[in-house]
PDB file of N, CA and C in Angstrom:
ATOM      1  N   UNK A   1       0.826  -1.188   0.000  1.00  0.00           N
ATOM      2  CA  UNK A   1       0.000   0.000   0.000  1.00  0.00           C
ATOM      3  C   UNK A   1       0.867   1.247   0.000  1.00  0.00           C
ATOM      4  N   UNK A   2       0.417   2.102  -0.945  1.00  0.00           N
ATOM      5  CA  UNK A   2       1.091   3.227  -0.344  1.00  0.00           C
ATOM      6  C   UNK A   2       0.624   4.482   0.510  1.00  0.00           C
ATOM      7  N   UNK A   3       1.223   5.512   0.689  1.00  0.00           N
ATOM      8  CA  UNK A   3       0.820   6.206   1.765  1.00  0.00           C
ATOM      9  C   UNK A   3      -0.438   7.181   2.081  1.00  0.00           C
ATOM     10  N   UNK A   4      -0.586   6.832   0.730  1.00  0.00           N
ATOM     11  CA  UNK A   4      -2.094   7.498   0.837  1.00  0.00           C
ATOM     12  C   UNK A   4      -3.098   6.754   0.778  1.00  0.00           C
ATOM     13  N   UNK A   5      -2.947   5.191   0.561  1.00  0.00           N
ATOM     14  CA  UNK A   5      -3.845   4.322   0.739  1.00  0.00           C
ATOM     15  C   UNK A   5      -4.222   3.932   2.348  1.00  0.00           C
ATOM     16  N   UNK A   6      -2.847   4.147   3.145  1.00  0.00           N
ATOM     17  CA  UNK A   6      -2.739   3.846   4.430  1.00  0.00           C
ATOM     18  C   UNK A   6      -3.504   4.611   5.046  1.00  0.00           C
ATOM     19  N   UNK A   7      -3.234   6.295   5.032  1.00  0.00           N
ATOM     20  CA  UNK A   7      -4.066   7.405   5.332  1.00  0.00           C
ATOM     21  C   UNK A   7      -5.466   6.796   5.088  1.00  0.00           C
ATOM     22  N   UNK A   8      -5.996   6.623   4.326  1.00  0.00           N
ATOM     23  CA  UNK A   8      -7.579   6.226   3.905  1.00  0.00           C
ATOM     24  C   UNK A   8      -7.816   4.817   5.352  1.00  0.00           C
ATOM     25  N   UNK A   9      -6.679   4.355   4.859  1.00  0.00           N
ATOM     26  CA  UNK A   9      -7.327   3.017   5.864  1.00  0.00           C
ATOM     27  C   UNK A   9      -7.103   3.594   7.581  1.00  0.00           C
ATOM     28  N   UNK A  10      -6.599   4.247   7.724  1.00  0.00           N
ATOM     29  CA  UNK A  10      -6.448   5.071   9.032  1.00  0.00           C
ATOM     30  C   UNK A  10      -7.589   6.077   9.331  1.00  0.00           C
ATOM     31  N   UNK A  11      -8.191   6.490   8.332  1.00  0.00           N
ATOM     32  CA  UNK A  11      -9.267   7.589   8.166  1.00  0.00           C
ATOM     33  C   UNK A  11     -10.390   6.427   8.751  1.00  0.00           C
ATOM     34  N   UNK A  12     -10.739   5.500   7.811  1.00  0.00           N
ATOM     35  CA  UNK A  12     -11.592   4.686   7.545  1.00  0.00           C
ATOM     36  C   UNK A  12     -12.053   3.414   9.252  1.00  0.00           C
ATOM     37  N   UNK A  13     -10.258   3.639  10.113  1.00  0.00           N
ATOM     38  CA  UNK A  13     -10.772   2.914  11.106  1.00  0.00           C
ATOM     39  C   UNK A  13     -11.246   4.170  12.372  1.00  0.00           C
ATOM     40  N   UNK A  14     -10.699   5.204  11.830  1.00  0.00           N
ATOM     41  CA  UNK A  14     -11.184   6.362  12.939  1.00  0.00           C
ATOM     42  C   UNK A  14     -12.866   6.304  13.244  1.00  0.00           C
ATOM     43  N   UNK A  15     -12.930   6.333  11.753  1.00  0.00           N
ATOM     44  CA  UNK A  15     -14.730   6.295  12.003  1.00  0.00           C
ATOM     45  C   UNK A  15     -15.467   5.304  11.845  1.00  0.00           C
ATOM     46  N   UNK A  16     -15.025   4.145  11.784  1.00  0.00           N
ATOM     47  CA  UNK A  16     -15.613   2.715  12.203  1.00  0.00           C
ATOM     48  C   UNK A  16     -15.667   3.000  13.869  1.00  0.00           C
ATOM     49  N   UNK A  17     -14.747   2.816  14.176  1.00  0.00           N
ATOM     50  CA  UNK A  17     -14.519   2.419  16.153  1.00  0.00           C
ATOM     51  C   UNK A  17     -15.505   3.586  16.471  1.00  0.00           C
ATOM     52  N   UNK A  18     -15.353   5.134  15.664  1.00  0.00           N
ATOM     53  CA  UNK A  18     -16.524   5.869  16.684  1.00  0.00           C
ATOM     54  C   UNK A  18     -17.548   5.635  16.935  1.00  0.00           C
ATOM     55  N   UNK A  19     -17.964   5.018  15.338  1.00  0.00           N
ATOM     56  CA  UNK A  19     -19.891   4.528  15.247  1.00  0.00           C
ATOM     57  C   UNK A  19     -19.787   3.190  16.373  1.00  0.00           C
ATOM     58  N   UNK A  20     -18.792   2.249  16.399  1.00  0.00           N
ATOM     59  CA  UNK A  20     -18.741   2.099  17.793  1.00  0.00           C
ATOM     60  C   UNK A  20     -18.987   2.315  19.106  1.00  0.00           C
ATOM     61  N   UNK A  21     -18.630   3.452  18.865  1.00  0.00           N
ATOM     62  CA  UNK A  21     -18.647   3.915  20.582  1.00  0.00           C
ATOM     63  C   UNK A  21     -17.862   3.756  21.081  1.00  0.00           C
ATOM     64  N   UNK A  22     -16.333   3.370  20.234  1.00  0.00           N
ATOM     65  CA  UNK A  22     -14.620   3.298  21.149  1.00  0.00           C
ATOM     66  C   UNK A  22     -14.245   4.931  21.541  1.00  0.00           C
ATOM     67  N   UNK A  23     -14.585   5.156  20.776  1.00  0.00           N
ATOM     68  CA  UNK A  23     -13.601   6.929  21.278  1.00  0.00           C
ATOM     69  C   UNK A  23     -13.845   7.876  19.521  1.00  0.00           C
ATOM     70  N   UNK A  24     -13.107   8.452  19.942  1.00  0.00           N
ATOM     71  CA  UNK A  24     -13.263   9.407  18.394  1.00  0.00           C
ATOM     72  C   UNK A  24     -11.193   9.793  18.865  1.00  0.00           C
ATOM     73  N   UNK A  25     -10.716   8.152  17.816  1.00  0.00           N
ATOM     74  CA  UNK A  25      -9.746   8.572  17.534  1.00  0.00           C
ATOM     75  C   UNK A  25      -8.852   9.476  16.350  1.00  0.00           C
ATOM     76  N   UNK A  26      -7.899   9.929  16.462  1.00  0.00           N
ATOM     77  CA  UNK A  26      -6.899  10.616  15.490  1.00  0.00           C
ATOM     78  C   UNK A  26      -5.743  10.198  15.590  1.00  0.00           C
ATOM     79  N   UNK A  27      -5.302   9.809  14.575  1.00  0.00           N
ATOM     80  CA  UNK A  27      -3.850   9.811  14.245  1.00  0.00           C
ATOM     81  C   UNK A  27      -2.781  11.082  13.853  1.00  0.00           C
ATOM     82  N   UNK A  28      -1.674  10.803  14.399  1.00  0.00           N
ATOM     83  CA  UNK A  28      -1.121  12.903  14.601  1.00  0.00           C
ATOM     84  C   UNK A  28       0.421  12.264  14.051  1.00  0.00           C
ATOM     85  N   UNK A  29       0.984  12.584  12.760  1.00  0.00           N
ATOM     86  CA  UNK A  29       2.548  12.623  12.502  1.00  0.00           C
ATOM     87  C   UNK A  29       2.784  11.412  12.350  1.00  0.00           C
ATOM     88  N   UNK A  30       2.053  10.418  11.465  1.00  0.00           N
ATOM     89  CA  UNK A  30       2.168   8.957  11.633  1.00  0.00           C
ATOM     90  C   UNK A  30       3.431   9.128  10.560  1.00  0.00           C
ATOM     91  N   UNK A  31       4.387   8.770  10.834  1.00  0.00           N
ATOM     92  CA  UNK A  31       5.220   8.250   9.763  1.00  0.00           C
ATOM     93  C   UNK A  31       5.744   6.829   8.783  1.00  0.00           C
ATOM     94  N   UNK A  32       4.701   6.756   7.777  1.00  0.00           N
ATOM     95  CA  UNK A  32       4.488   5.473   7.619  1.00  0.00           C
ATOM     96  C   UNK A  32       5.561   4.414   7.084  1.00  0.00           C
ATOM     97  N   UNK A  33       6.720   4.926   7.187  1.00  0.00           N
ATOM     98  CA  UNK A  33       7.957   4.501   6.310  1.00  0.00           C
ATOM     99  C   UNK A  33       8.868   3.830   7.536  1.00  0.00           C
ATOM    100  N   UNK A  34       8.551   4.481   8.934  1.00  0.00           N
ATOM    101  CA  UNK A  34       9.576   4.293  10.416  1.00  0.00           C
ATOM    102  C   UNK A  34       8.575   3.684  10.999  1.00  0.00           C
ATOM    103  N   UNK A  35       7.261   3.896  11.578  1.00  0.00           N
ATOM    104  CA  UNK A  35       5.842   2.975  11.751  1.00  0.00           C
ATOM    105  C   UNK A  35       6.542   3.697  12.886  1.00  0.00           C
ATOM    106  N   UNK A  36       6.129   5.690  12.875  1.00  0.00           N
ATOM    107  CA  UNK A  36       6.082   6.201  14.263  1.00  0.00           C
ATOM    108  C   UNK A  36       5.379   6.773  14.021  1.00  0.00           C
ATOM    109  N   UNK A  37       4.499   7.610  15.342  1.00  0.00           N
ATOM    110  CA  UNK A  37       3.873   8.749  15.819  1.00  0.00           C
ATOM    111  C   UNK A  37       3.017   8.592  16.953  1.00  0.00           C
ATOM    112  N   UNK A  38       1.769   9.469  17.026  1.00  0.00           N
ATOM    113  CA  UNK A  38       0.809   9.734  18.347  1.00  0.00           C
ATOM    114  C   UNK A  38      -1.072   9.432  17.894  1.00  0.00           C
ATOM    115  N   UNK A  39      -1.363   9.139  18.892  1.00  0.00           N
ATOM    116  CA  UNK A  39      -2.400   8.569  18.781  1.00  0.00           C
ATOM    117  C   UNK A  39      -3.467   8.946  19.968  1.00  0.00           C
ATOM    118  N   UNK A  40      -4.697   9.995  19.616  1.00  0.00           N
ATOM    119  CA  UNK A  40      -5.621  10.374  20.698  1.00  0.00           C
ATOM    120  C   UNK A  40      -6.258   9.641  20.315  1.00  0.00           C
ATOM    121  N   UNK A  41      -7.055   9.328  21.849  1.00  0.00           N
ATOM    122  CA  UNK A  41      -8.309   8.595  21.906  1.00  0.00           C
ATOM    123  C   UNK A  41      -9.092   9.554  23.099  1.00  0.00           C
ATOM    124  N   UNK A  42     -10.380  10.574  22.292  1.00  0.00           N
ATOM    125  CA  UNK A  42     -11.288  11.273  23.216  1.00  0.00           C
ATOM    126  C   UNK A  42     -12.422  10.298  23.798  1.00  0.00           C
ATOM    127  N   UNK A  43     -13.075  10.072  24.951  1.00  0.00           N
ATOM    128  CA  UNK A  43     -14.181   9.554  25.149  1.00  0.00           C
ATOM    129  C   UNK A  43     -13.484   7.991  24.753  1.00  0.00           C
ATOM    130  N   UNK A  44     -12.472   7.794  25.261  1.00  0.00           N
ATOM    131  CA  UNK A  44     -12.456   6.383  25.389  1.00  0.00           C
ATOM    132  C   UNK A  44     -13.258   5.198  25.929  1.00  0.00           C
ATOM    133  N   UNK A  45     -13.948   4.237  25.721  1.00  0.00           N
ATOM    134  CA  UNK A  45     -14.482   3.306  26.199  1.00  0.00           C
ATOM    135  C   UNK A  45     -14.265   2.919  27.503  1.00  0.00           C
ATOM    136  N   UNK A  46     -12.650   2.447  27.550  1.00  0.00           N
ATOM    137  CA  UNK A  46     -12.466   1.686  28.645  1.00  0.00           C
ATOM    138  C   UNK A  46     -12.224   2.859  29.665  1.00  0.00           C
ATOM    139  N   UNK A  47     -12.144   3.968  29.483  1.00  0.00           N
ATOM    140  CA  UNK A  47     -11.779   5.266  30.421  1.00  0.00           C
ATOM    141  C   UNK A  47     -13.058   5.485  31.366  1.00  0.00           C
ATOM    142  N   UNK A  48     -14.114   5.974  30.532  1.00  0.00           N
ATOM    143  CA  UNK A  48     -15.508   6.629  30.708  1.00  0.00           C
ATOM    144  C   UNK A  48     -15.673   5.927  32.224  1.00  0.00           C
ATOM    145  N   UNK A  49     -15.942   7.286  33.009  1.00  0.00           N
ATOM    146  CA  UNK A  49     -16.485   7.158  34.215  1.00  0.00           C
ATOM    147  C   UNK A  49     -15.551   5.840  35.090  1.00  0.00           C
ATOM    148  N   UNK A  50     -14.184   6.006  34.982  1.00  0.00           N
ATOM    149  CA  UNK A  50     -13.007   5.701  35.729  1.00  0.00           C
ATOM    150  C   UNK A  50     -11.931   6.681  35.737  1.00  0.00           C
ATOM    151  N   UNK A  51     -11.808   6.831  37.544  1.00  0.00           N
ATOM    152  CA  UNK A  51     -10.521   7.944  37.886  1.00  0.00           C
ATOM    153  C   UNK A  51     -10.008   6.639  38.739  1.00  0.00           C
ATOM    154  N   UNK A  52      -8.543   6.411  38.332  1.00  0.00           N
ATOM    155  CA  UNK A  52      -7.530   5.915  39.637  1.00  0.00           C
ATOM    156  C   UNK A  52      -6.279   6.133  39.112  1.00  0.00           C
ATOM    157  N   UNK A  53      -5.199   5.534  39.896  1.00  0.00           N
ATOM    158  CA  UNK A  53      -3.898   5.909  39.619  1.00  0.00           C
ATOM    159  C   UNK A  53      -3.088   5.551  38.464  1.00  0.00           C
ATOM    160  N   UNK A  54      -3.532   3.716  37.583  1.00  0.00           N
ATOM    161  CA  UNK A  54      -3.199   3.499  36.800  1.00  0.00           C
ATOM    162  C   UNK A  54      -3.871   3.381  35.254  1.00  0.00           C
ATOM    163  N   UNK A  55      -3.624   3.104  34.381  1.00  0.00           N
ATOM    164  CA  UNK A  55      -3.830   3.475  33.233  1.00  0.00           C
ATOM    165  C   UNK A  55      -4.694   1.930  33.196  1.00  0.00           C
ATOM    166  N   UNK A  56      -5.930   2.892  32.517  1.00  0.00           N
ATOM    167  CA  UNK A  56      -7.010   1.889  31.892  1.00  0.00           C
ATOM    168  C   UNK A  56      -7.255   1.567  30.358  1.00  0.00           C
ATOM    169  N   UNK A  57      -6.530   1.834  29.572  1.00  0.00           N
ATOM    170  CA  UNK A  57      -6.494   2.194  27.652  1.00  0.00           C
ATOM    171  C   UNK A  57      -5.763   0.648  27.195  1.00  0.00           C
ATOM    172  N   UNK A  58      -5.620  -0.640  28.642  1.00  0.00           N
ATOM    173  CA  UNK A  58      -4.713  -1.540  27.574  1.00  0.00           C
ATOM    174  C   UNK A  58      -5.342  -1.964  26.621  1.00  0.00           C
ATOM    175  N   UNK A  59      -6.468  -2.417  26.509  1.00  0.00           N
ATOM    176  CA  UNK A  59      -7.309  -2.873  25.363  1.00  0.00           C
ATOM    177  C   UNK A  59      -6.839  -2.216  24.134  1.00  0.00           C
ATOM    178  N   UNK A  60      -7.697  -0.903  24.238  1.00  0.00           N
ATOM    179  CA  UNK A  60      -6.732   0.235  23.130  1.00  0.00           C
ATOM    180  C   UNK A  60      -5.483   0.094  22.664  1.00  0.00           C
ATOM    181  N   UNK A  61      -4.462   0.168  23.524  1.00  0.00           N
ATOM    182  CA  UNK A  61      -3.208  -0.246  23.282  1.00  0.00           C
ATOM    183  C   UNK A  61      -2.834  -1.606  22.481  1.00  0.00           C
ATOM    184  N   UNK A  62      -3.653  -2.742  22.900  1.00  0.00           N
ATOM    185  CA  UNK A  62      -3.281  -3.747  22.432  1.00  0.00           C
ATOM    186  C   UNK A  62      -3.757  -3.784  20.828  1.00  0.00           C
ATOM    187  N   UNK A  63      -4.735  -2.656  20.693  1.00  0.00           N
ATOM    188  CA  UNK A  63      -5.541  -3.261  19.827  1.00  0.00           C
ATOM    189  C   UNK A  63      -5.067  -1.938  18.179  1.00  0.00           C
ATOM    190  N   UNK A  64      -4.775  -1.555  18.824  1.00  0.00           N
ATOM    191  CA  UNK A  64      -3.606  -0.804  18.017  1.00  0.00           C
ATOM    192  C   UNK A  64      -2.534  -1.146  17.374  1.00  0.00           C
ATOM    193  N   UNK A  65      -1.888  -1.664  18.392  1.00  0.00           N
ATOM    194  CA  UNK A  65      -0.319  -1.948  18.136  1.00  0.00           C
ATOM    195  C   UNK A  65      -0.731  -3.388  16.982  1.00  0.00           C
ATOM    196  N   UNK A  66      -1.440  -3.743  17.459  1.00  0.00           N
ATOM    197  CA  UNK A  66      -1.736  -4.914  16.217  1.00  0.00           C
ATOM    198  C   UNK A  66      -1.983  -4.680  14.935  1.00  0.00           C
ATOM    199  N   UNK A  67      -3.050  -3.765  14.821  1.00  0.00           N
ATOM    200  CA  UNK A  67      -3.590  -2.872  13.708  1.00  0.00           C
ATOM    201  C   UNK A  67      -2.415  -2.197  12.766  1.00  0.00           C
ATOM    202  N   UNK A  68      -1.339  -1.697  13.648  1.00  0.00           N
ATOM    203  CA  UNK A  68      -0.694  -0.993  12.937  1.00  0.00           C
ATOM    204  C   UNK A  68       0.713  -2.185  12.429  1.00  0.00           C
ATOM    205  N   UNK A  69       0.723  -3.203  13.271  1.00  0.00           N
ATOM    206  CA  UNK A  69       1.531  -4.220  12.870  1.00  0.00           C
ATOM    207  C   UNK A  69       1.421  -4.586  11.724  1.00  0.00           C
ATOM    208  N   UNK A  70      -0.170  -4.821  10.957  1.00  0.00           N
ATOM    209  CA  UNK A  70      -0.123  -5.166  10.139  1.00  0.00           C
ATOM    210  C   UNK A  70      -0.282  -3.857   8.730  1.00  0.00           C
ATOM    211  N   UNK A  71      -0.564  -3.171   9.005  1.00  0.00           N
ATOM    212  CA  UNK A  71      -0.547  -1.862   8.045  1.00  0.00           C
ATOM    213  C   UNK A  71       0.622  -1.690   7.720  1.00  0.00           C
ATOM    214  N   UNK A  72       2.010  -1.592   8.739  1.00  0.00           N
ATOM    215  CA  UNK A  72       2.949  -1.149   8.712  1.00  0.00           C
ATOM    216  C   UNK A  72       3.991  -2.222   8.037  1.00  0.00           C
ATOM    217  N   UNK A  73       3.527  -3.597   8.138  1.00  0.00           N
ATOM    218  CA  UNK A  73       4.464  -4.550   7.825  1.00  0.00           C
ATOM    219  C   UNK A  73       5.676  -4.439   9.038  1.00  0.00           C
ATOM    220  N   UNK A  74       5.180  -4.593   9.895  1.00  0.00           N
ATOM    221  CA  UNK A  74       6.409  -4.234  10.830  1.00  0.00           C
ATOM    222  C   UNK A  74       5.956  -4.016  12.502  1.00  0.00           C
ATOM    223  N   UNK A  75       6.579  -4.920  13.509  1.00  0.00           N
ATOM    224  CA  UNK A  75       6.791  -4.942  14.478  1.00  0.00           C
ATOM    225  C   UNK A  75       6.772  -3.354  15.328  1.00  0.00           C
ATOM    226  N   UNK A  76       5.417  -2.737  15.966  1.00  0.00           N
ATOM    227  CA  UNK A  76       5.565  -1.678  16.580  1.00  0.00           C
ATOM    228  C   UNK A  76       5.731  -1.526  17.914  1.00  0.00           C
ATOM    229  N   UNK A  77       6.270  -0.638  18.366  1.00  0.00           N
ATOM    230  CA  UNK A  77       5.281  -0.306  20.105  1.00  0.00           C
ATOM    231  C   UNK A  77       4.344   0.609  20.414  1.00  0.00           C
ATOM    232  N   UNK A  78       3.392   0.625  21.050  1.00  0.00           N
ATOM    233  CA  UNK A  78       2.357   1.552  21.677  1.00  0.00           C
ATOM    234  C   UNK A  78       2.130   1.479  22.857  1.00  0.00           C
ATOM    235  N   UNK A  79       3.040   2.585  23.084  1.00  0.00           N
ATOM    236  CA  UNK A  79       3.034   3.316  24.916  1.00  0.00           C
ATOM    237  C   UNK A  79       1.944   4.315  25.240  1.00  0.00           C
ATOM    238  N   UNK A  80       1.570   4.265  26.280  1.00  0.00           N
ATOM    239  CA  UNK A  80       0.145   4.694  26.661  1.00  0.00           C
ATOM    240  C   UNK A  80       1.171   5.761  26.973  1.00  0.00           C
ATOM    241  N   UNK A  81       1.053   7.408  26.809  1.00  0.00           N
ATOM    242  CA  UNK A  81       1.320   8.299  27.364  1.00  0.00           C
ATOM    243  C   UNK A  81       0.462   8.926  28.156  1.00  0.00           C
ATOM    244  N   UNK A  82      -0.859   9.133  28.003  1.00  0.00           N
ATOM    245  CA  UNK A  82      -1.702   9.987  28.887  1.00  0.00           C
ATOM    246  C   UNK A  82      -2.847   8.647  29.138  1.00  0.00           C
ATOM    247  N   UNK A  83      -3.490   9.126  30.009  1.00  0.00           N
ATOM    248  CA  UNK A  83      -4.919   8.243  30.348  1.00  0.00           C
ATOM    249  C   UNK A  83      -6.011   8.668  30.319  1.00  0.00           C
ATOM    250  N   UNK A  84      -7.249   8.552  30.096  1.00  0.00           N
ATOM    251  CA  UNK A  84      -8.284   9.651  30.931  1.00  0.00           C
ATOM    252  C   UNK A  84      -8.811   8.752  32.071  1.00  0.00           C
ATOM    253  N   UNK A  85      -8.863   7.450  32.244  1.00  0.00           N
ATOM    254  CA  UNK A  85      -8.636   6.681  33.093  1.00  0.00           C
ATOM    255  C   UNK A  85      -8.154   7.597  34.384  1.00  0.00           C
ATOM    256  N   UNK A  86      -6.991   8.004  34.257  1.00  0.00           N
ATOM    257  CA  UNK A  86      -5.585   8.541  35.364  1.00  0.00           C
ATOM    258  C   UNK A  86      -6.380  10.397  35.347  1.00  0.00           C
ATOM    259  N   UNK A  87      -7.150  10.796  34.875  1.00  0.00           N
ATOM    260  CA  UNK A  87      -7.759  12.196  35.051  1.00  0.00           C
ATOM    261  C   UNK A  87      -7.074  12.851  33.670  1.00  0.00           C
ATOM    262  N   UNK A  88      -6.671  12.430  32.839  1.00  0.00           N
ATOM    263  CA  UNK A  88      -5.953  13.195  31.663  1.00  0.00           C
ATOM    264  C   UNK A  88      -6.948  13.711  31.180  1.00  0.00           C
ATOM    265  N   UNK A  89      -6.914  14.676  29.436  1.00  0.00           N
ATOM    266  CA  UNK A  89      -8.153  14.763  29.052  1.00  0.00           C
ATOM    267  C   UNK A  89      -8.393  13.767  28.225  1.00  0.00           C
ATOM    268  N   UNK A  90      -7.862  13.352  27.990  1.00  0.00           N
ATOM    269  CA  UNK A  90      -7.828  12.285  26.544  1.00  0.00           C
ATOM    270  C   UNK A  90      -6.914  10.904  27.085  1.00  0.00           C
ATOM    271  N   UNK A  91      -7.051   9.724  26.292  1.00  0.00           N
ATOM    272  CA  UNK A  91      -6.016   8.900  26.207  1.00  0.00           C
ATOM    273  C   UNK A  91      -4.389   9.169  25.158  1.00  0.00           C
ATOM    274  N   UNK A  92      -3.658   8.695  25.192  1.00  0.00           N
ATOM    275  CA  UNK A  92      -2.707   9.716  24.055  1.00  0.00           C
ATOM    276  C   UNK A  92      -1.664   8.438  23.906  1.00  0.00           C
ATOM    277  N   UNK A  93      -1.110   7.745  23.258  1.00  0.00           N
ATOM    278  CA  UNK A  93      -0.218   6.913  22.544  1.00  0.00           C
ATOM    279  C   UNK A  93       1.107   7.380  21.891  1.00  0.00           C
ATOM    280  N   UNK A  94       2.075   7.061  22.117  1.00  0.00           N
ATOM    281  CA  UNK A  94       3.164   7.135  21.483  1.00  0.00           C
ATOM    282  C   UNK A  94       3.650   6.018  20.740  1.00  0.00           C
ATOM    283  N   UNK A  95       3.863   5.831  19.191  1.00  0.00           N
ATOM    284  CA  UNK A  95       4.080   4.623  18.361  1.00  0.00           C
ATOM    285  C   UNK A  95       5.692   4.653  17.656  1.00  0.00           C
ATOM    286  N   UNK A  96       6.532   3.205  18.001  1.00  0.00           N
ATOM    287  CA  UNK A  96       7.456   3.326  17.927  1.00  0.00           C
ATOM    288  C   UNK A  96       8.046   2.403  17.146  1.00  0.00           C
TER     289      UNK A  96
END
């Protein structure tokens, strides 16, 4: 695929998962050649109406890093940087 096909398929899962009801994610600086960048998730699922100390987004996380495993052709990581779980405003991902 190339990179504007990827974009589409990145567009295309943003607004699948919302009609969901996962979150209303965005992808921010994806670089599809290194399989880096950031990843909000507003109104996360597993967040909604949970405050504690640790991070509630693994689902998200897991379910990402897979997603992009296979888009990317390539072995990623996805570190939870923010929570809304933890009182953040958002959930927030770093992809590596």
């Amino acid at each position: 695929m190339n990179i504007e096909d990827n974009k589409t398929v990145l567009d295309y899962l943003s607004h699948l998962k919302e009609s969901m009801n996962w979150g209303k994610i965005s992808f921010q600086d994806i670089d599809f050649e290194n399989g880096t960048g950031k990843i909000r998730v507003i109104d996360a699922f597993e967040c909604l109406e949970q405050t504690r100390a640790q991070h509630f987004c693994h689902f998200l996380r897991g379910f990402l890093a897979g997603f992009l495993l296979e888009l990317f052709s390539k072995d990623v990581s996805v570190t939870v940087v923010k929570c809304a779980g933890k009182g953040d405003s958002c959930c927030e991902f770093e992809v590596e």
